[in-house]
N, C-alpha and C. Protein backbone atom coordinates (compact mmCIF):
# COMPACT_ATOMS: atom_id res chain seq x y z
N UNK A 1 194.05 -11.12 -162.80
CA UNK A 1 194.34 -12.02 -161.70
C UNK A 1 195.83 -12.33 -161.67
N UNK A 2 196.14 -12.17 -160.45
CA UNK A 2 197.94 -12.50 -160.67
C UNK A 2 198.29 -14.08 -159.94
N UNK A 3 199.07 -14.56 -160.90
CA UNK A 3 199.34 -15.80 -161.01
C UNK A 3 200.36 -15.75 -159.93
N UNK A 4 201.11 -16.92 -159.08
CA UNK A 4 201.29 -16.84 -157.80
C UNK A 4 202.55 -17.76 -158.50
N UNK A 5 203.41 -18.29 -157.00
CA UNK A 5 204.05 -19.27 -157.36
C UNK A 5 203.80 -20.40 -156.39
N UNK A 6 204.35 -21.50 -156.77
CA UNK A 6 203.61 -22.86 -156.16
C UNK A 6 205.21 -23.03 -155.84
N UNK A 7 205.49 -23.80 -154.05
CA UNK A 7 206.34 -23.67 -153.48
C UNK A 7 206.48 -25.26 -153.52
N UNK A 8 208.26 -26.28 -154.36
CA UNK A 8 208.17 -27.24 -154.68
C UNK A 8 208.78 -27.57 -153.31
N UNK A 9 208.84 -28.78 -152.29
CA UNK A 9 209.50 -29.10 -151.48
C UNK A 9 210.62 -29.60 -152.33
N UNK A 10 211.92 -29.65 -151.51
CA UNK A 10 212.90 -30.58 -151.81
C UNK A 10 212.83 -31.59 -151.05
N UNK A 11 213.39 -32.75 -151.64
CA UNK A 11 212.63 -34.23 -150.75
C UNK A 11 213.33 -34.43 -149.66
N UNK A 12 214.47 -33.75 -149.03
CA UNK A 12 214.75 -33.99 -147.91
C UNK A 12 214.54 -32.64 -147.16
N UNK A 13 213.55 -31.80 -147.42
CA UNK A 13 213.63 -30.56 -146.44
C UNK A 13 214.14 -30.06 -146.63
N UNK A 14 214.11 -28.58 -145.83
CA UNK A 14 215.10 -27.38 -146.39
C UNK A 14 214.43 -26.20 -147.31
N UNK A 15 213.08 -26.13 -147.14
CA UNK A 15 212.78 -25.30 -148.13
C UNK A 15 212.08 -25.89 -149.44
N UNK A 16 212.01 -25.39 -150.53
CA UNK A 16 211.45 -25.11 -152.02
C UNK A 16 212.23 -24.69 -153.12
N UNK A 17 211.25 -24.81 -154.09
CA UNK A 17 211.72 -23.71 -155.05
C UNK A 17 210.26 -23.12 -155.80
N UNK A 18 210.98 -22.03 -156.50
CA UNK A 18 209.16 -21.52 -156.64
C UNK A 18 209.21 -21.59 -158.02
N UNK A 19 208.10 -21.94 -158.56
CA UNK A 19 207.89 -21.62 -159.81
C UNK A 19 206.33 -21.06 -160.13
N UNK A 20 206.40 -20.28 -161.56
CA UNK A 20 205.00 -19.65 -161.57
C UNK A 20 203.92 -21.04 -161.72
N UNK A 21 202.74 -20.29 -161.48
CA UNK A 21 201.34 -20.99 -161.04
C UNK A 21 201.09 -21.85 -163.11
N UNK A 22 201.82 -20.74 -163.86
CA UNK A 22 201.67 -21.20 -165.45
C UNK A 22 202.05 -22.98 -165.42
N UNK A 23 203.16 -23.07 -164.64
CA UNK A 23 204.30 -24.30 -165.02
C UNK A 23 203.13 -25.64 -164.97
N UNK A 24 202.56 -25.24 -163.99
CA UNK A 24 201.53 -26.22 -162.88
C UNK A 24 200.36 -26.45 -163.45
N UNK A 25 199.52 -26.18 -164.61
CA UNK A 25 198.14 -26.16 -165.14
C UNK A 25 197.16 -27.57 -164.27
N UNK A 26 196.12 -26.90 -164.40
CA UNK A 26 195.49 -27.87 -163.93
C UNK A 26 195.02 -29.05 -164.60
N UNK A 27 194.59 -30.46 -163.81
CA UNK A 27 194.55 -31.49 -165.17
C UNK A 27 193.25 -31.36 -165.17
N UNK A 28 192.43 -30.36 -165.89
CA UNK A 28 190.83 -30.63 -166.01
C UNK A 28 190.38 -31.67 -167.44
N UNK A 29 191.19 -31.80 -167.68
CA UNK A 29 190.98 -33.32 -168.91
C UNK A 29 192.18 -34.34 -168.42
N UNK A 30 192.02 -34.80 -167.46
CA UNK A 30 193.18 -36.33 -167.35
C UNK A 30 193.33 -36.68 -168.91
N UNK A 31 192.14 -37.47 -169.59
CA UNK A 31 192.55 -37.95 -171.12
C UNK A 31 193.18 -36.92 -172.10
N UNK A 32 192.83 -35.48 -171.70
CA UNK A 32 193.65 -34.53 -173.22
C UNK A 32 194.88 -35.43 -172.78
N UNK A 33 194.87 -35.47 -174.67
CA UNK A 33 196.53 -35.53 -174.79
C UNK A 33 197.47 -34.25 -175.79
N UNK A 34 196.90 -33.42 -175.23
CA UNK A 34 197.30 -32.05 -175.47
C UNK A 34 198.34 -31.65 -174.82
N UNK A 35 198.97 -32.66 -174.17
CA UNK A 35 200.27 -32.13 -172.80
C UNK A 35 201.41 -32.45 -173.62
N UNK A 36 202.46 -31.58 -173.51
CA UNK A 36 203.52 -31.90 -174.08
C UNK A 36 204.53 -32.54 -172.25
N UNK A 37 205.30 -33.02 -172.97
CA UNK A 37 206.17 -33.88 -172.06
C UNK A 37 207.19 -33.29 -171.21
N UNK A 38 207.55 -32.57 -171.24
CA UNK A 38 208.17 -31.40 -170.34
C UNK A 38 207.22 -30.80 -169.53
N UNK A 39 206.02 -30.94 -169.76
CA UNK A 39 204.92 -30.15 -169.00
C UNK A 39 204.35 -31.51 -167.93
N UNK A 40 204.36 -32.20 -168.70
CA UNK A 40 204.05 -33.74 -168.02
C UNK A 40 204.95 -33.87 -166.54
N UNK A 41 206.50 -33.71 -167.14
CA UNK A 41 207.29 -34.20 -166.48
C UNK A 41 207.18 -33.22 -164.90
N UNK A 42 206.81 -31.49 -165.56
CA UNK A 42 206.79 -30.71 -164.08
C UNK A 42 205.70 -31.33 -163.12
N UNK A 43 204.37 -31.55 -164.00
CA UNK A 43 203.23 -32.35 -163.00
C UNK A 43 203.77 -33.52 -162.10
N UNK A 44 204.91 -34.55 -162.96
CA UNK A 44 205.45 -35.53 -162.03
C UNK A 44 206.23 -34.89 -160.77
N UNK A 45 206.81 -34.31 -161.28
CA UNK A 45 208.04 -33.85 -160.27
C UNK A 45 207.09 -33.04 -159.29
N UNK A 46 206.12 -32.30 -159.33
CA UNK A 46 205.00 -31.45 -158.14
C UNK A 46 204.46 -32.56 -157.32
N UNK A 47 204.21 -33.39 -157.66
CA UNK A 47 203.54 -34.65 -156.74
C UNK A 47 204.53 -36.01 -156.09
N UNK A 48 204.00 -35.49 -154.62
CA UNK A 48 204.69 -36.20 -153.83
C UNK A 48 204.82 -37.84 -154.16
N UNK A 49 203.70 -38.14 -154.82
CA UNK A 49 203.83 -39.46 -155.00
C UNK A 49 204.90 -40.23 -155.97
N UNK A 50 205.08 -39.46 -156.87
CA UNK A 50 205.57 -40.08 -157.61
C UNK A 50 207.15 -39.49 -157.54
N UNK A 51 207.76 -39.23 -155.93
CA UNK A 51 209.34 -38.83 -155.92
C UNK A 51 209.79 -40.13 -155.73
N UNK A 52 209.33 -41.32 -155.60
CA UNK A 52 210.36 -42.53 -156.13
C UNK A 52 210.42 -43.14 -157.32
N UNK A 53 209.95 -41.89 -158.31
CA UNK A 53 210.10 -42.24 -159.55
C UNK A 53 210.76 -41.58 -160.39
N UNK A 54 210.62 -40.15 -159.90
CA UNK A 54 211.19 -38.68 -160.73
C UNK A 54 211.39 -37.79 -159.57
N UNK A 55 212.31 -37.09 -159.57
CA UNK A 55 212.40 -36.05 -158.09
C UNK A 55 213.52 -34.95 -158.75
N UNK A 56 213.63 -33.55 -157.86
CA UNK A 56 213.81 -32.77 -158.20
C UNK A 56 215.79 -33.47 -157.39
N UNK A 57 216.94 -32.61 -157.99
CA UNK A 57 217.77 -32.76 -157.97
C UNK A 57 218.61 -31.79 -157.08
N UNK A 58 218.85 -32.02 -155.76
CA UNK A 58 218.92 -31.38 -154.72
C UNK A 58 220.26 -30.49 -154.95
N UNK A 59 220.52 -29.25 -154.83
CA UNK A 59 221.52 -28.20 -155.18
C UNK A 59 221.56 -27.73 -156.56
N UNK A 60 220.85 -28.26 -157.13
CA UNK A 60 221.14 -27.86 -158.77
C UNK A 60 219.31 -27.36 -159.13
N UNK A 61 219.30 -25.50 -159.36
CA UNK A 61 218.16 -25.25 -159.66
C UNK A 61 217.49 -25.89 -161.25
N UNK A 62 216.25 -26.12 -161.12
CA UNK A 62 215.62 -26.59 -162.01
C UNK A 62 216.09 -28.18 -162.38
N UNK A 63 217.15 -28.88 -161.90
CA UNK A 63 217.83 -30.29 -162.51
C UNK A 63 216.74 -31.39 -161.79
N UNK A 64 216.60 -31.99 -162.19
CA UNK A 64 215.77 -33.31 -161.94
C UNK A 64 216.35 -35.19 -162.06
N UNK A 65 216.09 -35.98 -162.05
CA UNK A 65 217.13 -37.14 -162.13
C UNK A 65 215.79 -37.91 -162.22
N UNK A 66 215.35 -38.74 -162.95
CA UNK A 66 214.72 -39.90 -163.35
C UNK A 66 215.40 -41.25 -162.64
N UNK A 67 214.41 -41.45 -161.52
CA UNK A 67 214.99 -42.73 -161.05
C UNK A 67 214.32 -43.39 -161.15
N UNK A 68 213.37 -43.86 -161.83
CA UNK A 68 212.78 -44.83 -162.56
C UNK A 68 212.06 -44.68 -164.00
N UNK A 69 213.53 -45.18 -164.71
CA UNK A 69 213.17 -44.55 -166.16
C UNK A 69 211.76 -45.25 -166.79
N UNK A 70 211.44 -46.69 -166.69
CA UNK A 70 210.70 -47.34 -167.00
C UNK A 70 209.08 -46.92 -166.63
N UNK A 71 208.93 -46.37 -165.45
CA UNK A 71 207.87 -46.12 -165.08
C UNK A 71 207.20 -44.54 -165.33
N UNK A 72 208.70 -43.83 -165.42
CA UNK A 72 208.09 -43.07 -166.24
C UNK A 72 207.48 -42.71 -167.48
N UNK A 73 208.01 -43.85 -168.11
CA UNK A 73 208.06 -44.20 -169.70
C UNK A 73 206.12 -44.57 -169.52
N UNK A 74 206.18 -45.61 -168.85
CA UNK A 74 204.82 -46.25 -168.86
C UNK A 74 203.64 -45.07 -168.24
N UNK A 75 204.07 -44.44 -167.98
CA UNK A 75 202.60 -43.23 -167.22
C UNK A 75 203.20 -42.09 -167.99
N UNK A 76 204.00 -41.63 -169.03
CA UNK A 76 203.98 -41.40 -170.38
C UNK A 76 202.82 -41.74 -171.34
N UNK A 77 203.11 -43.19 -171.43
CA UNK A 77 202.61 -43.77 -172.26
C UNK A 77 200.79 -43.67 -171.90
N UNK A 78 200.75 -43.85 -170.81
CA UNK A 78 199.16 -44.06 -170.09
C UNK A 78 198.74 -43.26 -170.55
N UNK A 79 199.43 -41.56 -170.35
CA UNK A 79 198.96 -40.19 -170.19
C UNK A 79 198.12 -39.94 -171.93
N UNK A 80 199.58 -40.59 -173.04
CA UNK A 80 199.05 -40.25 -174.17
C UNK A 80 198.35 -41.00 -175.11
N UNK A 81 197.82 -42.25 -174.43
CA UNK A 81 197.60 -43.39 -174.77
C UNK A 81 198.26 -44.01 -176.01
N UNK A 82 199.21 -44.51 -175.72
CA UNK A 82 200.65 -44.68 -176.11
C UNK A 82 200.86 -45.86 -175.19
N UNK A 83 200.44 -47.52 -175.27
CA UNK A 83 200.46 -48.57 -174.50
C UNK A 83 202.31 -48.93 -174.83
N UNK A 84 202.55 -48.55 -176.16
CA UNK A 84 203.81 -49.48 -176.65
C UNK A 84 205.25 -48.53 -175.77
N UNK A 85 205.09 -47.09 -175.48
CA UNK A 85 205.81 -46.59 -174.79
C UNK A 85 207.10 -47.27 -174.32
N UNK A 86 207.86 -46.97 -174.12
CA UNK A 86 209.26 -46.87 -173.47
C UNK A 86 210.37 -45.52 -172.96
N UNK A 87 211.47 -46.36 -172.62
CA UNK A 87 212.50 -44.81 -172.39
C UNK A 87 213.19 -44.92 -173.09
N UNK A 88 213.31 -45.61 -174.48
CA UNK A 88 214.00 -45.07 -175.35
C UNK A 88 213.34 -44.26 -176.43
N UNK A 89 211.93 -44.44 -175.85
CA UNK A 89 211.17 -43.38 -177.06
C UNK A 89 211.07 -42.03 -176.58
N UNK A 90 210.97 -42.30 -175.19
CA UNK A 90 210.95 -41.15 -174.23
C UNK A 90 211.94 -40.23 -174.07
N UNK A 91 213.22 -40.83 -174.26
CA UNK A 91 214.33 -39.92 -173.75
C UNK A 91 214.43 -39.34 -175.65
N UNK A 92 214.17 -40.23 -176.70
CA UNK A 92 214.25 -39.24 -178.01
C UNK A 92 213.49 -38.13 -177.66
N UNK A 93 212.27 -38.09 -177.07
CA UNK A 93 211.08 -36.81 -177.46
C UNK A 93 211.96 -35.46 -176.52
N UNK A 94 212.95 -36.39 -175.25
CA UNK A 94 213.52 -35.27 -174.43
C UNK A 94 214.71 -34.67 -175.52
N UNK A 95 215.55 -35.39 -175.87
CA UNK A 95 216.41 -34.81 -176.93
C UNK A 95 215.97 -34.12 -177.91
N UNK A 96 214.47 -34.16 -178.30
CA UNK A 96 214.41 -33.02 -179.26
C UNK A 96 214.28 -31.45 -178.53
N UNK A 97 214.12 -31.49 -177.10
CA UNK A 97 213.91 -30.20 -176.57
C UNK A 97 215.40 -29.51 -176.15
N UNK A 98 216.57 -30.78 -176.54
CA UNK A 98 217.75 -29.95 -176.51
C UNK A 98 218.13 -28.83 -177.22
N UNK A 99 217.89 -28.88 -178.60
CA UNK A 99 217.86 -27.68 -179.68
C UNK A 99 217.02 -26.55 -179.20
N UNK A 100 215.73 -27.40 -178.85
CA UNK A 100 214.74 -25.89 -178.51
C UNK A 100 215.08 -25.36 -177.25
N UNK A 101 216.31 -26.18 -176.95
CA UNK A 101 217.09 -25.52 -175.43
C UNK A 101 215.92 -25.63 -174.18
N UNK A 102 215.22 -26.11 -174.19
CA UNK A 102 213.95 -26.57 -173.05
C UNK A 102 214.77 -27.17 -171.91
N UNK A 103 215.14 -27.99 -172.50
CA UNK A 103 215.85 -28.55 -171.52
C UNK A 103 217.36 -29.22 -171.71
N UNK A 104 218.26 -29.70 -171.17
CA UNK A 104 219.67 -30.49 -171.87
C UNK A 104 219.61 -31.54 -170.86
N UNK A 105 220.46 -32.56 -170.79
CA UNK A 105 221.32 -33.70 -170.09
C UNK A 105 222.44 -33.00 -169.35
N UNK A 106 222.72 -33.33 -168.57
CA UNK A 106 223.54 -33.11 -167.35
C UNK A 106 224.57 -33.91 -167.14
N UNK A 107 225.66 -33.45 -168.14
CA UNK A 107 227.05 -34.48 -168.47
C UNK A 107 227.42 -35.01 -167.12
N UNK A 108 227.62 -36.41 -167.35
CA UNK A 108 228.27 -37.14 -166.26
C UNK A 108 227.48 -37.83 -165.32
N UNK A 109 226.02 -37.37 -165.28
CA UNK A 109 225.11 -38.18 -164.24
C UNK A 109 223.59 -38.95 -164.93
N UNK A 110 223.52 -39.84 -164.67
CA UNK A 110 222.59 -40.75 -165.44
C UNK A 110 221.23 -40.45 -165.18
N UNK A 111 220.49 -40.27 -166.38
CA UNK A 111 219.12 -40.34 -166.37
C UNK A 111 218.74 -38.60 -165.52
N UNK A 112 219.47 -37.73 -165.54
CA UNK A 112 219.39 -36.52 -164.94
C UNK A 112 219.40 -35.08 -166.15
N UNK A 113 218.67 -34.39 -166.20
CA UNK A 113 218.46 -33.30 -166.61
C UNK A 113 218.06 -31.87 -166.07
N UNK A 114 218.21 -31.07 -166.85
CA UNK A 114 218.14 -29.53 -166.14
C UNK A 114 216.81 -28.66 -167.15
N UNK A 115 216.19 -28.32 -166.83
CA UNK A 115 215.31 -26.97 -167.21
C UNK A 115 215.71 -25.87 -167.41
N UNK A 116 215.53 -25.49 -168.58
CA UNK A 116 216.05 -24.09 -168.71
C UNK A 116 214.70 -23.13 -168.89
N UNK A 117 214.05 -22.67 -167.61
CA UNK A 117 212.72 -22.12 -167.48
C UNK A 117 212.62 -20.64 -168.21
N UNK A 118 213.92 -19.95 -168.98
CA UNK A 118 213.31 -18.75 -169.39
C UNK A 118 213.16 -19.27 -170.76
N UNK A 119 213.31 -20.07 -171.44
CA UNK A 119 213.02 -20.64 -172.62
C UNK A 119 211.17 -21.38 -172.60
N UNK A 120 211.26 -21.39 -171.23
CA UNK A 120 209.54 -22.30 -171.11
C UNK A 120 208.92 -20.63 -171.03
N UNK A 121 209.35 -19.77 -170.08
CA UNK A 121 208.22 -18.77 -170.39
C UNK A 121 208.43 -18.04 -171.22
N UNK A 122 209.28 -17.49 -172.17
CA UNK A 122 209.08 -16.79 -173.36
C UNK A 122 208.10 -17.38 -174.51
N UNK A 123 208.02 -18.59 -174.85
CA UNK A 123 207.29 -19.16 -175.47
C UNK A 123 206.17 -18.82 -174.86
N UNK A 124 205.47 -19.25 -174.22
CA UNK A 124 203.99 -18.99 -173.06
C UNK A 124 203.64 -17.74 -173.04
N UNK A 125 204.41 -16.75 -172.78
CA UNK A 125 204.33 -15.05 -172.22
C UNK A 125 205.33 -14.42 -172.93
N UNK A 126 205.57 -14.27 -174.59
CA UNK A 126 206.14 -13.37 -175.27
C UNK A 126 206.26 -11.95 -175.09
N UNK A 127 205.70 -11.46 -174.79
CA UNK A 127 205.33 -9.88 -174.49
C UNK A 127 205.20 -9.41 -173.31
N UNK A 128 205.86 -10.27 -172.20
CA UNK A 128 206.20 -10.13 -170.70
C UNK A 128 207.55 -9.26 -171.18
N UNK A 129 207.51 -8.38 -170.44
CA UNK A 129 209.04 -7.44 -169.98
C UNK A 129 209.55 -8.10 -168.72
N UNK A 130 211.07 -8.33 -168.84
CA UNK A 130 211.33 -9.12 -167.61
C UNK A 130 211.74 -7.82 -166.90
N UNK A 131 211.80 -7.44 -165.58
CA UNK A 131 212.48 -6.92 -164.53
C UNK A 131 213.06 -7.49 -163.24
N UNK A 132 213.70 -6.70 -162.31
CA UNK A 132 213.83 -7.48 -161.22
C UNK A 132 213.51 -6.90 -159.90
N UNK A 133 212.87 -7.47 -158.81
CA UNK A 133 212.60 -7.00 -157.89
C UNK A 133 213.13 -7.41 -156.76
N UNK A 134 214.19 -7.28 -155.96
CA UNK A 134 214.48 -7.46 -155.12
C UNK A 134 215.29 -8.97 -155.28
N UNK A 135 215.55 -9.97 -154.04
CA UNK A 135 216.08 -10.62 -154.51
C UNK A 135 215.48 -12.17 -155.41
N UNK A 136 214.17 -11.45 -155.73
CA UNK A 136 213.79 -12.83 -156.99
C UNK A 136 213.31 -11.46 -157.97
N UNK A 137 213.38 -11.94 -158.85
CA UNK A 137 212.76 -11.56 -160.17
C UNK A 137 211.33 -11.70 -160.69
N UNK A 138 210.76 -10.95 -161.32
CA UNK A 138 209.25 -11.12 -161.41
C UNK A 138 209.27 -10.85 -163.16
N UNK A 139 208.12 -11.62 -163.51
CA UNK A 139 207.61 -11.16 -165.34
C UNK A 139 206.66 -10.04 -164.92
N UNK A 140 206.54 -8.68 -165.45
CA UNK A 140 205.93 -7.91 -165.30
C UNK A 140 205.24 -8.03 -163.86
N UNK A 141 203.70 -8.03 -163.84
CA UNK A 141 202.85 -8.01 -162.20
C UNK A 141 202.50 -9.52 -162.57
N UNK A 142 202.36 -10.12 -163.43
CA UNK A 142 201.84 -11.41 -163.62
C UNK A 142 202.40 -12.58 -162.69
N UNK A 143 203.76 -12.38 -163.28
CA UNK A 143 204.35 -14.16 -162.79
C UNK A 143 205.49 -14.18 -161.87
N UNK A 144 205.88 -14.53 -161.23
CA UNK A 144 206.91 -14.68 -160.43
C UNK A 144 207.86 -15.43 -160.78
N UNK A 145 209.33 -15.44 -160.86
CA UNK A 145 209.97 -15.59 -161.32
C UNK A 145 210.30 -17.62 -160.98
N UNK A 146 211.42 -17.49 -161.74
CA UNK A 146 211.96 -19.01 -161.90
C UNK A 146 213.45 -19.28 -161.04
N UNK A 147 213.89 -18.47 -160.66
CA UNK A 147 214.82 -18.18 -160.02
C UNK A 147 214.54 -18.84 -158.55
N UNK A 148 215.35 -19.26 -157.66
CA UNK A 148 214.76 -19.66 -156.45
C UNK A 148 214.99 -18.60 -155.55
N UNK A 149 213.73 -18.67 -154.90
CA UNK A 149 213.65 -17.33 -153.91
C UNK A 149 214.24 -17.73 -152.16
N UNK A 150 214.99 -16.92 -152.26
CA UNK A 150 215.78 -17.15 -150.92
C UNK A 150 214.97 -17.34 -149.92
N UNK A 151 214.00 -16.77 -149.29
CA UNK A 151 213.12 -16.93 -148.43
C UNK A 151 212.40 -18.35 -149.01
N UNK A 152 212.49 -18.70 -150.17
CA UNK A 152 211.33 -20.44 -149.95
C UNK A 152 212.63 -21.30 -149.75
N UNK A 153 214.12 -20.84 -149.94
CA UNK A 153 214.87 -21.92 -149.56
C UNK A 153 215.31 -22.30 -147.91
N UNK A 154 214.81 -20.78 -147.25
CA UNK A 154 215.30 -20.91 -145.98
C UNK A 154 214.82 -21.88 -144.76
């Protein structure tokens, strides 16, 4: 079965960005707390509801900006049942994914970070051969790339 990509709006229009169908899992256990927090954070950022809380960072692929650090902290906390939660516990668990290069901080702008998505799918899909097809890139026939595809920005 070939995994697709799910087309993110940007919050003022203009297109998307695509990412594979992997990024997106479905929540068939709301209570697992089997989710790691980078995975959490893509579920926030896919749902419209919660872009006055977390939203994708308009011109900068994969960057995101936390505009409400607190509330994310607390539906963190909900997710892992974790009542005592905060964003200073929150933003440690993000700093440990700086080393594993997952993700970094975005010198100079507050509460904003970037994804570094070939580090999320090598982990996931080791034994994917990357190639390129045209002007997006694909993992083998499986996944579609992380790259933004000109046609979902147009």
């Amino acid at each position: 079965m070939k995994a697709g990509c799910s087309i993110v709006e940007k919050p003022e229009g203009g297109g998307g960005y695509q990412f594979p169908d992997w990024a997106y899992k479905t929540e068939s256990s709301p209570g697992s707390r089997q989710i790691q927090l980078w995975h959490f954070i893509l579920e926030l950022l896919q749902k419209e509801e919660f872009r006055h809380v977390i939203a994708w960072q308009q011109g900068e692929y994969g960057e995101f900006v936390i505009k409400d650090p607190d509330e994310v902290a607390r539906l963190w906390g909900r997710r892992k049942c974790k009542p005592q939660m905060n964003y200073d516990k929150l933003s440690r668990a993000l700093r440990y994914y700086y080393n594993k290069r997952i993700l970094h901080k975005t010198k100079g702008k507050r509460f904003t970070y970037k994804f570094n998505f070939n580090k999320l799918v090598m982990p996931n899909y080791p034994f994917i051969n990357i190639r390129s097809s045209g002007s997006c890139s694909s993992f083998s026939s499986e996944l579609t790339v992380l790259t933004p595809c000109p046609a979902a920005l147009s």
